[in-house]
Protein backbone atom coordinates (compact mmCIF):
# COMPACT_ATOMS: atom_id res chain seq x y z
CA UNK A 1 79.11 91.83 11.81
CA UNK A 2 82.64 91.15 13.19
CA UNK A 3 80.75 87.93 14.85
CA UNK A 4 79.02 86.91 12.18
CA UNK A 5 82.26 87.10 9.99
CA UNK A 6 84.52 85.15 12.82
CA UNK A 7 82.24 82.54 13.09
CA UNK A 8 82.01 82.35 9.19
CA UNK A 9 85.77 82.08 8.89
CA UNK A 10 85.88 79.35 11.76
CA UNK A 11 83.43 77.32 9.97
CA UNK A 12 84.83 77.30 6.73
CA UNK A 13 88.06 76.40 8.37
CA UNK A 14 86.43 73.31 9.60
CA UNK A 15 84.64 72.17 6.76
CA UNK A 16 88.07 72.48 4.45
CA UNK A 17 90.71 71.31 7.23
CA UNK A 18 88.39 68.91 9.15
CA UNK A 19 90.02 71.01 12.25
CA UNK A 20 91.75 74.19 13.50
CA UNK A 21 88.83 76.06 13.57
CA UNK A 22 88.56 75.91 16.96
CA UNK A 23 92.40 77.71 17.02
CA UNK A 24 91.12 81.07 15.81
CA UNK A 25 88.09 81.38 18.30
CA UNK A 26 90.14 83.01 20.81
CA UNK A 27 91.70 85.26 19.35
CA UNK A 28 88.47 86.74 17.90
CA UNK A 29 86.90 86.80 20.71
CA UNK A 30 89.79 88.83 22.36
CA UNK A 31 90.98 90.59 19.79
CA UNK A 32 88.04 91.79 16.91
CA UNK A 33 84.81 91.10 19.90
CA UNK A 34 86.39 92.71 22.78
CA UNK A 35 85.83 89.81 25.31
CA UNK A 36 87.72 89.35 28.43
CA UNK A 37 90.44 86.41 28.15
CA UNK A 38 88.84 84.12 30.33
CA UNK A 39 85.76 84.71 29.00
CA UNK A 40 86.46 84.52 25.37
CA UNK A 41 87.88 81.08 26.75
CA UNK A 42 84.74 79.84 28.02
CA UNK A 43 82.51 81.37 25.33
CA UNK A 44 85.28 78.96 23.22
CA UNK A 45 85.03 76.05 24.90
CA UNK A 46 81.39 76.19 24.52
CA UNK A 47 81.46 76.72 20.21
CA UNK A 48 83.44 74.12 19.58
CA UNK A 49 81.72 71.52 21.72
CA UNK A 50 78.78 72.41 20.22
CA UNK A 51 79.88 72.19 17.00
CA UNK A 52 81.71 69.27 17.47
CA UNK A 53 78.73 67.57 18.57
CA UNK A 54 76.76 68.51 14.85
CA UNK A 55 79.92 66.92 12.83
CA UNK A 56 79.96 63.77 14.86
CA UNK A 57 76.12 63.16 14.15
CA UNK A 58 77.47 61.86 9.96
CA UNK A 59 80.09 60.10 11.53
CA UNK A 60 78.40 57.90 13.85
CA UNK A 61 75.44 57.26 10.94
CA UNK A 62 78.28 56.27 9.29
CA UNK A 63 79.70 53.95 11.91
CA UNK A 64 83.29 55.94 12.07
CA UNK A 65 83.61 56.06 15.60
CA UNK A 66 85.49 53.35 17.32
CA UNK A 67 83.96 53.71 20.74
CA UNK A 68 87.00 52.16 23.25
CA UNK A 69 88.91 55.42 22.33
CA UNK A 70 86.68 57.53 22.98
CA UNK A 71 86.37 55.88 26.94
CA UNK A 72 90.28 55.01 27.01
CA UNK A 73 91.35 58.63 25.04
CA UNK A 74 88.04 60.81 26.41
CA UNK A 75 87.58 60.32 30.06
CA UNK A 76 91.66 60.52 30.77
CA UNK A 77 90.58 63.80 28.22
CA UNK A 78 88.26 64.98 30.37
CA UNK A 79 90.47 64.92 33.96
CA UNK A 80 93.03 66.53 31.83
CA UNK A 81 90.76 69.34 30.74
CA UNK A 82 89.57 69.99 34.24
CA UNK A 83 93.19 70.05 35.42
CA UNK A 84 94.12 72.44 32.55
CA UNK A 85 90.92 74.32 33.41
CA UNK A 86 91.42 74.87 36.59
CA UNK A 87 95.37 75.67 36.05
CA UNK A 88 93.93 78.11 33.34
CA UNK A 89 91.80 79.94 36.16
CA UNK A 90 95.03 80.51 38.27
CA UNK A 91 97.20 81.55 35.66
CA UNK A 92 97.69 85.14 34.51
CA UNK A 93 96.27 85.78 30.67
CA UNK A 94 99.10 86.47 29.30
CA UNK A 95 101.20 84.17 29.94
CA UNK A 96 97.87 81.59 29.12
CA UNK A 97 97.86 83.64 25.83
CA UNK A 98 101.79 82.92 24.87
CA UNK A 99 100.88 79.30 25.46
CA UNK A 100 97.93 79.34 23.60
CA UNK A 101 100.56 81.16 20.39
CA UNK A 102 102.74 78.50 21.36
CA UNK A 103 100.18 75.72 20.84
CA UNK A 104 98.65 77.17 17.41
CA UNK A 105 102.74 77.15 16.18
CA UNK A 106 102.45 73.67 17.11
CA UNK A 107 99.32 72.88 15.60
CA UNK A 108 100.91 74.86 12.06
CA UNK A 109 104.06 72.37 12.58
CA UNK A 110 101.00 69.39 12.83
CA UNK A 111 99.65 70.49 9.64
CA UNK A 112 102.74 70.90 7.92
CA UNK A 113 103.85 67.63 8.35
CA UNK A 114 104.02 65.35 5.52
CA UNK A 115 101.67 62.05 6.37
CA UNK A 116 102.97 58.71 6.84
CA UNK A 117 101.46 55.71 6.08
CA UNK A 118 99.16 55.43 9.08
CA UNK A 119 97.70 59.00 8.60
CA UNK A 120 97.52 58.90 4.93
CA UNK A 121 94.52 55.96 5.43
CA UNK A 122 96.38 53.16 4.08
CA UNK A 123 94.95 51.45 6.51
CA UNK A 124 91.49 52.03 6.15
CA UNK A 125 90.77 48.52 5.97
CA UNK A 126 92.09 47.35 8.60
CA UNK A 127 89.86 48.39 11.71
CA UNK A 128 89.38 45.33 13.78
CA UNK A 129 93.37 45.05 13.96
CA UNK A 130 93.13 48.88 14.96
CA UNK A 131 90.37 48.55 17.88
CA UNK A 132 91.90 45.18 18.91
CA UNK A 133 95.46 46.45 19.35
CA UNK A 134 95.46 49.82 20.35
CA UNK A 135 97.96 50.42 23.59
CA UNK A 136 95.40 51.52 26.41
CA UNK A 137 98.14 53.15 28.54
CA UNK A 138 99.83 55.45 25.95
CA UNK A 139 95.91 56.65 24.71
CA UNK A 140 95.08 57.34 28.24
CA UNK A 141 98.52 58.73 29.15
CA UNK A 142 98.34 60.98 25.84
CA UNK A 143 94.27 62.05 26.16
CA UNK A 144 95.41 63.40 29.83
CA UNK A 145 97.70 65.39 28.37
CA UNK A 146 96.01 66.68 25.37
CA UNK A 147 93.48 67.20 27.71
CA UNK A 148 95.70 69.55 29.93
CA UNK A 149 97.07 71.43 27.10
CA UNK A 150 93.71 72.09 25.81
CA UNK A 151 91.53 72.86 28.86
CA UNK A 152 94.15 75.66 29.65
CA UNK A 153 94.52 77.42 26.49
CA UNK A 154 90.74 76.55 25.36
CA UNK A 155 91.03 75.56 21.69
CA UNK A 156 89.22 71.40 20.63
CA UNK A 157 92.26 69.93 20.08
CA UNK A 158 91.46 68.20 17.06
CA UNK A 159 94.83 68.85 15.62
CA UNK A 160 96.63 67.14 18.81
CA UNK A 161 93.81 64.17 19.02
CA UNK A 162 93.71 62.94 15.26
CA UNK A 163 97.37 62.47 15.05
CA UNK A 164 97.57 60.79 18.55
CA UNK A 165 94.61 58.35 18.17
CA UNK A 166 96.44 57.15 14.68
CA UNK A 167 99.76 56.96 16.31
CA UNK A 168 99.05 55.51 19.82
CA UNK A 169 95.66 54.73 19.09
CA UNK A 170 96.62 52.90 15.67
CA UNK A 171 93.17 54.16 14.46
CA UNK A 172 92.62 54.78 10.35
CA UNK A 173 92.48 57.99 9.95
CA UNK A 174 88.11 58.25 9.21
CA UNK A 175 87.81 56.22 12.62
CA UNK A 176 90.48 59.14 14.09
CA UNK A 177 88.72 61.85 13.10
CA UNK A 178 84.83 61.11 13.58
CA UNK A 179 86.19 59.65 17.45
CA UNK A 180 88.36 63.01 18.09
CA UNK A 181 85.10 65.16 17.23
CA UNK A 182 83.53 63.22 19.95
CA UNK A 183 86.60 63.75 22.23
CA UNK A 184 86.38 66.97 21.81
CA UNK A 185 82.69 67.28 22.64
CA UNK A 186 83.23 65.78 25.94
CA UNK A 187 86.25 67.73 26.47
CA UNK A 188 84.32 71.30 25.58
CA UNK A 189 81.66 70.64 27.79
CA UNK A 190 84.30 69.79 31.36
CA UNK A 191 86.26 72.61 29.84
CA UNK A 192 84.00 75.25 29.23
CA UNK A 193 81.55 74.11 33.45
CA UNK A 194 84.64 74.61 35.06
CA UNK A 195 85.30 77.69 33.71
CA UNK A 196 81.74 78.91 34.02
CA UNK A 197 82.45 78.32 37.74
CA UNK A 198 85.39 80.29 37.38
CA UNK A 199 83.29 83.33 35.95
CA UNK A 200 80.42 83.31 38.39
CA UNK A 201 83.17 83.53 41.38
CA UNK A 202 84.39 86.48 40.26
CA UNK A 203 80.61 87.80 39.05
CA UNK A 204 81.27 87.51 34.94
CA UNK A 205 79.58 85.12 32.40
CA UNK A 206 79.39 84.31 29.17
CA UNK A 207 77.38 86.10 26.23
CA UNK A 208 74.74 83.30 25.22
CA UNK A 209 74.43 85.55 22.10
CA UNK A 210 77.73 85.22 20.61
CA UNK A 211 77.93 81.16 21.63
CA UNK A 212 74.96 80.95 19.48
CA UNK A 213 75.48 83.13 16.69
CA UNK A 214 79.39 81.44 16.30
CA UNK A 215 77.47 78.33 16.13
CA UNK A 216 74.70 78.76 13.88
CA UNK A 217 77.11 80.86 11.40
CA UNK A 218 80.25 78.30 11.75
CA UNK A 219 77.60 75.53 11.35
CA UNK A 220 77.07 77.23 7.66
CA UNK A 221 80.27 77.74 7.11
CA UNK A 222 81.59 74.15 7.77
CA UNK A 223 78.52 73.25 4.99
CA UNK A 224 79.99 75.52 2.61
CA UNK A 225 83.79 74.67 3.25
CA UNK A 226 83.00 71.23 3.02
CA UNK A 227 81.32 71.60 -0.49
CA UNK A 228 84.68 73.56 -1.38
CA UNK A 229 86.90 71.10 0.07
CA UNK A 230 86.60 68.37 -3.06
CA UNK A 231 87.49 70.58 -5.54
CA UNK A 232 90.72 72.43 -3.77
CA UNK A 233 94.37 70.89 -3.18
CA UNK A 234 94.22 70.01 0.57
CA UNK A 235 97.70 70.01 0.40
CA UNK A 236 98.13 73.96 -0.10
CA UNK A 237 95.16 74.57 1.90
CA UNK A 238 96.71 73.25 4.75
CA UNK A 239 100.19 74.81 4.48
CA UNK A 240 98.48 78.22 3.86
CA UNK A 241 96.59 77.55 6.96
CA UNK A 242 99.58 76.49 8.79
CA UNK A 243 101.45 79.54 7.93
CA UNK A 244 98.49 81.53 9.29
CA UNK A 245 98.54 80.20 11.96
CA UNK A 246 102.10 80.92 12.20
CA UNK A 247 101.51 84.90 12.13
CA UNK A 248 98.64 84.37 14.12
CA UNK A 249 100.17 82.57 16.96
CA UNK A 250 103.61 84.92 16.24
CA UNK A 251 101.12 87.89 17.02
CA UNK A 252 99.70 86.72 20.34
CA UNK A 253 103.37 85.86 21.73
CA UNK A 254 104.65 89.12 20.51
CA UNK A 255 101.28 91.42 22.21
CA UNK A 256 101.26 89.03 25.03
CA UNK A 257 104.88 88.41 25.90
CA UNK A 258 105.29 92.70 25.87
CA UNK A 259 102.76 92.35 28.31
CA UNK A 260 104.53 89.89 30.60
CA UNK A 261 108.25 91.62 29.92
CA UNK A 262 106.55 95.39 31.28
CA UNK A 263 105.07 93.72 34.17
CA UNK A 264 107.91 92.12 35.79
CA UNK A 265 109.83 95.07 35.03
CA UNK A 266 107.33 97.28 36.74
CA UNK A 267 107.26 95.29 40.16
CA UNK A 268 110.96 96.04 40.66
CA UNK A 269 110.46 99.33 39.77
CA UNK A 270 107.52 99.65 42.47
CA UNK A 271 109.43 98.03 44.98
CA UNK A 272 112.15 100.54 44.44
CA UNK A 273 109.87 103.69 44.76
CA UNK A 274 109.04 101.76 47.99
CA UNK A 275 112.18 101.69 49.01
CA UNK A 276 113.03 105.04 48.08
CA UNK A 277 110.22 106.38 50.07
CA UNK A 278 110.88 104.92 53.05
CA UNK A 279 114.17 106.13 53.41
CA UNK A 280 112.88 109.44 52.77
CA UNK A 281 110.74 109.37 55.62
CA UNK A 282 113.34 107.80 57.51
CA UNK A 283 115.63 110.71 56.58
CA UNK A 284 112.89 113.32 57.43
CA UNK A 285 112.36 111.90 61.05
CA UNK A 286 115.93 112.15 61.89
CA UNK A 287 116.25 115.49 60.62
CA UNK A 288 112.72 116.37 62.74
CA UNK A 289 114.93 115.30 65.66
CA UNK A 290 117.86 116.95 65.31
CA UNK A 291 115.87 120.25 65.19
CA UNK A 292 113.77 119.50 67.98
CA UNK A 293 117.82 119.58 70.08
C-alpha cells in the first residue's frame, strides 16, 4: 500500500509540475519502504528513467525535442552521472542524504522563481534561432555538472535541466522540457548500471517489484495529474510544492546531519577509551613489576 501510494503521489507530481517527481522517490524508498540508501538510489534511478522514457514518447510525436542538446547536454550528462555515481558509491549516506536535502531546497528555490522571458515561452516561435545558436561549451560544461549532482544524490534532474537548456541552451521552453525528459532517460539508465555494479559488489540488489509497481502506478498518476493540471493555478501549485519540498529536504538534513554530528563525535570518544586503556595496562605492568622486586 505504502508503494502503491508513493508511486501515486510521484506521478501526480509529474503530471501537474512537469517535474520533481523524481525528488520524493528517495525519500520513500528510505523512509515509508524501508530500503537501504544506496539501494533506494538505484531502485530511483531506475523509476524515473523509465518513466521518463513514457513522457518523451508525446513529445517526440510532437516534434519537441531538439536533438543537438540532447548529444551536446546528454552525453557530457551521462560522464557526469557516472562520476557522481561512482562518487555516490564512496561516500557515506548521510552525508549523500544532506546533499540530496540540499539539492531538493534548491530545486524549491527553482520552482519558486518567478519566470523570465525565456522560460515563460515567449519564444516559442523562435526555434531555428534556438538550435542554431545555442553555446555548445556552456551546455556541455553545465550537463557534466547536472550530471554529477544528479548521479550522486539519484533524483532526474528535470528541475536543474529545463532551466539550463533555456538559459545556456536558449531552448523555448516545450523544446526544454520534451529534450530534458530524454536527458534524463539517458542519465537514469548510466546512473542507476553503475550503481547496480555497486550493489552486486557488496551482494545487494534492487527489488524488481517496487521498480515496477512505482512505474506502472506513477505512470497513472502522471495521466491523472495531467488531466488536473488545466484546470489548477500552476502558479500555487508550484509554490506549495516548493515549500514541500522545503520541509522535506529540511527533514533529511536535520535526521541525516544528527547522524553525521554523533558519528564524528563518537570516533574521538573511541579513540579516547583507546587511549585510556592502554595506559591502564601500561599502569598494571609496572605495578606487576614492582611486586615481582
Amino acid at each position: 500500500m505504502v508503494v502503491i501510494l508513493g508511486g501515486l503521489v510521484i506521478g501526480l507530481t509529474l503530471g501537474l509540475l512537469g517535474s520533481g517527481g523524481s525528488a520524493i522517490t528517495v525519500p520513500v524508498l528510505i523512509y515509508l519502504v524501508g530500503h537501504h540508501a544506496k539501494q533506494s538510489i538505484a531502485e530511483s534511478m531506475a523509476i524515473v528513467g523509465l518513466i521518463s522514457v513514457m513522457a518523451a514518447i508525446p513529445y517526440a510525436k510532437a516534434k519537441h525535442i531538439d536533438w543537438r542538446s540532447v548529444w551536446y547536454f546528454g552525453i557530457p550528462g551521462m560522464l557526469g552521472t557516472f562520476i557522481g555515481a561512482w562518487l555516490g558509491g564512496l561516500a557515506n549516506e548521510a552525508l549523500q542524504l544532506v546533499v540530496f536535502g540540499l539539492v531538493l531546497i534548491a530545486a524549491a528555490y527553482v520552482m519558486l522563481r518567478k519566470p523570465n522571458e525565456a522560460q515563460s515561452g515567449t519564444r516559442e516561435n523562435d526555434e531555428s534561432a534556438a538550435r542554431h545558436h545555442s553555446p555548445t561549451l556552456k551546455i556541455a560544461t553545465e550537463g557534466t555538472v547536472v550530471g554529477i549532482v544528479t548521479g550522486f544524490v539519484g533524483v532526474g534532474g528535470g528541475f536543474l535541466i529545463v532551466p539550463a537548456l533555456v538559459v545556456f541552451g536558449r531552448l523555448p521552453m516545450r523544446l526544454a522540457i520534451g529534450t530534458s525528459l530524454v536527458i534524463i532517460s539517458f542519465k537514469a539508465a548510466v546512473g542507476f548500471a553503475k550503481y547496480q555494479q555497486y550493489l552486486t559488489s557488496h551482494e545487494m540488489s534492487v527489488d524488481i517489484t517496487t521498480i515496477l509497481t512505482f512505474v506502472l502506478i506513477g505512470a497513472i498518476g502522471s495521466l491523472i495529474g495531467k488531466s488536473l493540471n488545466a484546470r489548477m493555478n500552476q502558479r500555487m501549485l508550484r509554490s506549495v510544492f516548493a515549500a514541500f519540498l522545503i520541509l522535506l529536504g529540511g527533514f533529511v538534513i536535520y535526521h541525516e546531519g544528527s547522524k553525521l554530528t554523533s558519528t564524528s563525535v563518537a570516533t574521538p570518544t573511541a579513540q579516547t577509551e583507546t587511549t585510556d586503556t592502554y595506559e591502564y595496562a601500561v599502569d598494571v605492568s609496572f605495578a606487576s613489576q614492582r611486586s615481582r622486586r
